[in-house]
N, C-alpha and C. Protein backbone atom coordinates (compact mmCIF):
# COMPACT_ATOMS: atom_id res chain seq x y z
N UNK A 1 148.09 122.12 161.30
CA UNK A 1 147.77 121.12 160.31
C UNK A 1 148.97 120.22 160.06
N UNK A 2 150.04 120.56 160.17
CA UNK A 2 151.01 120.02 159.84
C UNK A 2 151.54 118.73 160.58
N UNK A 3 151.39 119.36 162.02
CA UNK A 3 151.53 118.55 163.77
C UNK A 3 150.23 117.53 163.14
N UNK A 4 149.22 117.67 162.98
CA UNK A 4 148.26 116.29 162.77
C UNK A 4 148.99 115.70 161.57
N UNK A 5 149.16 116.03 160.04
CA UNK A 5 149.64 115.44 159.13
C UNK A 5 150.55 114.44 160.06
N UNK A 6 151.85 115.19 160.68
CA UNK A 6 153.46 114.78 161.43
C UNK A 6 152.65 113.08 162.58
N UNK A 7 151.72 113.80 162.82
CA UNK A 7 151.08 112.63 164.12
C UNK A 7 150.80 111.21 163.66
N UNK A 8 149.73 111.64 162.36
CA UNK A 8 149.39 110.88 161.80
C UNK A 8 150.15 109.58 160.86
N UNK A 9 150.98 110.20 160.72
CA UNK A 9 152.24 109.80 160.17
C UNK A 9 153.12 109.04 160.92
N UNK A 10 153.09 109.48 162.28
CA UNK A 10 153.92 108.64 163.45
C UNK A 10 152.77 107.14 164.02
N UNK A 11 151.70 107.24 164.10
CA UNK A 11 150.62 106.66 164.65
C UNK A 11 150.73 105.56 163.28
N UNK A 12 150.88 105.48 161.75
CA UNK A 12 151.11 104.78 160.49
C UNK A 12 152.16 104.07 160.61
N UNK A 13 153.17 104.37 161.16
CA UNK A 13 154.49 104.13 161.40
C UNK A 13 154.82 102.73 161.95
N UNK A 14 153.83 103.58 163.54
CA UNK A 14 153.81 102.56 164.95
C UNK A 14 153.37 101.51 164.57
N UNK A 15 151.98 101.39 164.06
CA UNK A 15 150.99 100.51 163.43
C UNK A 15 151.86 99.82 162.09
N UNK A 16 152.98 99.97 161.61
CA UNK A 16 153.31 99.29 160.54
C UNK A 16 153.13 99.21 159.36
N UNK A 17 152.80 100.64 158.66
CA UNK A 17 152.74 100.65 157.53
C UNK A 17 153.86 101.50 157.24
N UNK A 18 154.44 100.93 155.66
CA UNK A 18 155.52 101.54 155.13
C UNK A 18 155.28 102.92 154.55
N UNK A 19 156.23 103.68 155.28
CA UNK A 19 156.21 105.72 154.84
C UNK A 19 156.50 105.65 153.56
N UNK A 20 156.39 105.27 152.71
CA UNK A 20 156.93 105.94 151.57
C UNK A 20 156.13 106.90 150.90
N UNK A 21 156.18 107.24 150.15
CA UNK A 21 155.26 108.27 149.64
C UNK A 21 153.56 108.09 149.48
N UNK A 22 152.75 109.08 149.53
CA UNK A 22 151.45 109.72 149.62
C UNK A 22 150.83 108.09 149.08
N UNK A 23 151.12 108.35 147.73
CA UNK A 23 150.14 107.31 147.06
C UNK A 23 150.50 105.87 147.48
N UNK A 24 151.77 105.38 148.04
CA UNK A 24 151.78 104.09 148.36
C UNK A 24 150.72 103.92 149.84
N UNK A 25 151.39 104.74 150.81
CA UNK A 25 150.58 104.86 151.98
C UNK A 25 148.61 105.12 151.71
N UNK A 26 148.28 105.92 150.74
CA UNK A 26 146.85 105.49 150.57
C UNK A 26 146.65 104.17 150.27
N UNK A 27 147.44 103.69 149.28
CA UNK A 27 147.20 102.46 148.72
C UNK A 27 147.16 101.12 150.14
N UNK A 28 148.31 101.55 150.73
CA UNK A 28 148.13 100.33 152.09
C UNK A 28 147.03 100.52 153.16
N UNK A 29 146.90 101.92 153.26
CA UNK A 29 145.62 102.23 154.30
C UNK A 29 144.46 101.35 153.73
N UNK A 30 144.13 101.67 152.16
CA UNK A 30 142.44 101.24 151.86
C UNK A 30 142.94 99.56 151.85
N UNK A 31 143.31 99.27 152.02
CA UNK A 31 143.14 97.71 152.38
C UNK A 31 142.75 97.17 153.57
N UNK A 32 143.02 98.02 154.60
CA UNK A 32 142.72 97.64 156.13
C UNK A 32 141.50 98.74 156.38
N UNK A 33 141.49 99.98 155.75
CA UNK A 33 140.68 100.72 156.20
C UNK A 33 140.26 101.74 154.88
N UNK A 34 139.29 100.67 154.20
CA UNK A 34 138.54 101.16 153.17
C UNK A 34 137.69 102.47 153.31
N UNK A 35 137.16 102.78 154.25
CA UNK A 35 135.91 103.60 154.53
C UNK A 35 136.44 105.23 154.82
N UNK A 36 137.76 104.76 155.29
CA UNK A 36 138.20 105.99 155.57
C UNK A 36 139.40 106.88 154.59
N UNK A 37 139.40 105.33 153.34
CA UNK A 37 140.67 106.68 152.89
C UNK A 37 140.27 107.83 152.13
N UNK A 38 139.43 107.85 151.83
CA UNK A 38 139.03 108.99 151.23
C UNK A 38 139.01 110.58 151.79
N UNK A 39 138.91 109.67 153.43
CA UNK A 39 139.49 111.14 154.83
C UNK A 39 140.86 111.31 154.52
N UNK A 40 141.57 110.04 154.59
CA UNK A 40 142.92 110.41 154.51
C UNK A 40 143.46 111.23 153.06
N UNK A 41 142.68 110.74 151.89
CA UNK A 41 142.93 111.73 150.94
C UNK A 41 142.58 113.17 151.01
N UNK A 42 141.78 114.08 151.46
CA UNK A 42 140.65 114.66 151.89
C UNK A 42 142.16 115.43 152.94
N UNK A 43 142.27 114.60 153.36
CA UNK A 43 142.96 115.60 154.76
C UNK A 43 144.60 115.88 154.23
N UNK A 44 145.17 114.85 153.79
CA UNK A 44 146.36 115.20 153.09
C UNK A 44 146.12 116.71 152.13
N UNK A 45 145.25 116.49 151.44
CA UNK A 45 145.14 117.54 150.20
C UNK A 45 144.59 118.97 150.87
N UNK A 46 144.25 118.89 152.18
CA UNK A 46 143.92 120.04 152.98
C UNK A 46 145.43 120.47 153.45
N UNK A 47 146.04 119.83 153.96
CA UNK A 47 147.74 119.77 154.32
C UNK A 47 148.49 120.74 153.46
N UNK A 48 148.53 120.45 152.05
CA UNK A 48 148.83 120.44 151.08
C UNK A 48 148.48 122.20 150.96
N UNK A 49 147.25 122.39 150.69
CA UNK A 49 147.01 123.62 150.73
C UNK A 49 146.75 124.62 151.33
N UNK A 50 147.04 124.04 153.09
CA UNK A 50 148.08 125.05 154.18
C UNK A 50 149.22 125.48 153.43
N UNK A 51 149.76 124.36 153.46
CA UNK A 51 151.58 124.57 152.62
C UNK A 51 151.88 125.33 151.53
N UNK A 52 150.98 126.02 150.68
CA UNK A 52 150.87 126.67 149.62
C UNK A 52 150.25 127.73 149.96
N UNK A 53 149.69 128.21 151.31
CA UNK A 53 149.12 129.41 151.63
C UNK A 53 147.71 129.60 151.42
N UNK A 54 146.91 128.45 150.38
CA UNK A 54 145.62 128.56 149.64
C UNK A 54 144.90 127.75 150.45
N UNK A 55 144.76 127.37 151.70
CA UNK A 55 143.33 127.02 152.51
C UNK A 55 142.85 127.86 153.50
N UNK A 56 141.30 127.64 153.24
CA UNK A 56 140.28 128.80 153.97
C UNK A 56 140.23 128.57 155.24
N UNK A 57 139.78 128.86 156.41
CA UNK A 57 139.42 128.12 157.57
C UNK A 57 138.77 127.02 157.70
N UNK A 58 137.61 127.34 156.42
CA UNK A 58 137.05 125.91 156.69
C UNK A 58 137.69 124.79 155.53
N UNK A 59 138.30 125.37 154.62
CA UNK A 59 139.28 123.60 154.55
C UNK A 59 140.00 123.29 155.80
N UNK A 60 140.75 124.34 156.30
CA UNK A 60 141.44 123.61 157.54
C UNK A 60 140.73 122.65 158.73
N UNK A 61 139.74 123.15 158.88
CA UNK A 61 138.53 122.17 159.23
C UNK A 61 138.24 121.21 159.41
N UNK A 62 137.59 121.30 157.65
CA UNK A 62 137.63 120.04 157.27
C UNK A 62 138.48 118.90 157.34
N UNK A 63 139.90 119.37 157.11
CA UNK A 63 141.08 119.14 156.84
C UNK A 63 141.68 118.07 158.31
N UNK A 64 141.38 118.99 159.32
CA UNK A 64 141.42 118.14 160.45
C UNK A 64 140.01 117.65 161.19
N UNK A 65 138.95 117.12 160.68
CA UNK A 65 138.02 116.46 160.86
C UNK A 65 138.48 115.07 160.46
N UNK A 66 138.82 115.02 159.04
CA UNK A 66 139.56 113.78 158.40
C UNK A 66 140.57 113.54 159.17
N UNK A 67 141.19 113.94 159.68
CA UNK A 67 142.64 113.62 160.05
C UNK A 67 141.83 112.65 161.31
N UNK A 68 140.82 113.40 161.79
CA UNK A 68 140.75 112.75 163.66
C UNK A 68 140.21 111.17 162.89
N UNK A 69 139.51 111.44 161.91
CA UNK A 69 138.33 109.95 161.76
C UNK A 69 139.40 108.95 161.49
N UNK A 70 140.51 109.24 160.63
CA UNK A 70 141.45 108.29 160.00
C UNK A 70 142.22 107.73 161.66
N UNK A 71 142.78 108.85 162.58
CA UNK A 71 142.94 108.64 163.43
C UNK A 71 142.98 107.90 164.74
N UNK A 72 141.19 108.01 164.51
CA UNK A 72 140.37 107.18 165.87
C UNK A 72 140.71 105.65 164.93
N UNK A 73 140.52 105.66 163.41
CA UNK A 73 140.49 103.98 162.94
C UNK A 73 141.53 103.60 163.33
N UNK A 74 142.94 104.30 163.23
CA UNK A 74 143.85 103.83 163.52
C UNK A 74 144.74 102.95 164.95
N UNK A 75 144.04 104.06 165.48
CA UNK A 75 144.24 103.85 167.31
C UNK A 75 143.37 102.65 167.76
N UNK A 76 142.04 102.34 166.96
CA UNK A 76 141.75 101.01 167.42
C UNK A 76 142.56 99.70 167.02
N UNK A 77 143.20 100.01 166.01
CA UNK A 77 143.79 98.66 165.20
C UNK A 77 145.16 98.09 166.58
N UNK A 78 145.00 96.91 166.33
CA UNK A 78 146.11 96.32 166.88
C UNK A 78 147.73 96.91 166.51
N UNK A 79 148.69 96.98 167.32
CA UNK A 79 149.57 97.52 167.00
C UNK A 79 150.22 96.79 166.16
N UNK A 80 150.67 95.79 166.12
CA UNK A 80 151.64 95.42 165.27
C UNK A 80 150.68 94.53 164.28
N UNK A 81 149.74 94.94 163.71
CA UNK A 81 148.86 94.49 162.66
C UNK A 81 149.59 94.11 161.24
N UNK A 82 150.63 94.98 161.04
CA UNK A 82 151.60 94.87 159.60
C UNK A 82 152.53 94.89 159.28
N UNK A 83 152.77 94.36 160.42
CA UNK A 83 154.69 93.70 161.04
C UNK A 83 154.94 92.41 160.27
């Protein structure tokens, strides 16, 4: 879970959005990609409760279901979209 969080995070990067913390990065995603942040919230907060020992198999799951959807949006976008 972590390696997708870490990926996902590198793939945000590439694409040009600023790392700073959780809530800024939701905040820049739902502007370009409304439909999906709610995966990206959804999958962070699955992350989250790997890291604390408290997710079931199927949050982890879930957890990386969101990760792929936010993913695939991402990988279509032009690369330097927010340069």
């Amino acid at each position: 879970m972590t390696e997708a969080d870490k990926l996902l995070g590198d793939v945000m990067s590439a694409r040009g959005y600023p790392m700073s913390d959780f809530e800024q990065r939701a905040a820049d995603i739902s502007v370009d990609h409304p439909l999906v942040l709610d995966n990206y919230r959804a999958a962070h907060q699955g992350a989250m409760r790997q890291t604390r020992g408290e997710a079931s198999t199927e949050d982890l799951r879930k957890a990386m279901i969101h990760f792929r959807t936010l993913f695939e949006e991402l990988v279509r976008e032009p690369e330097a979209a927010h340069s």
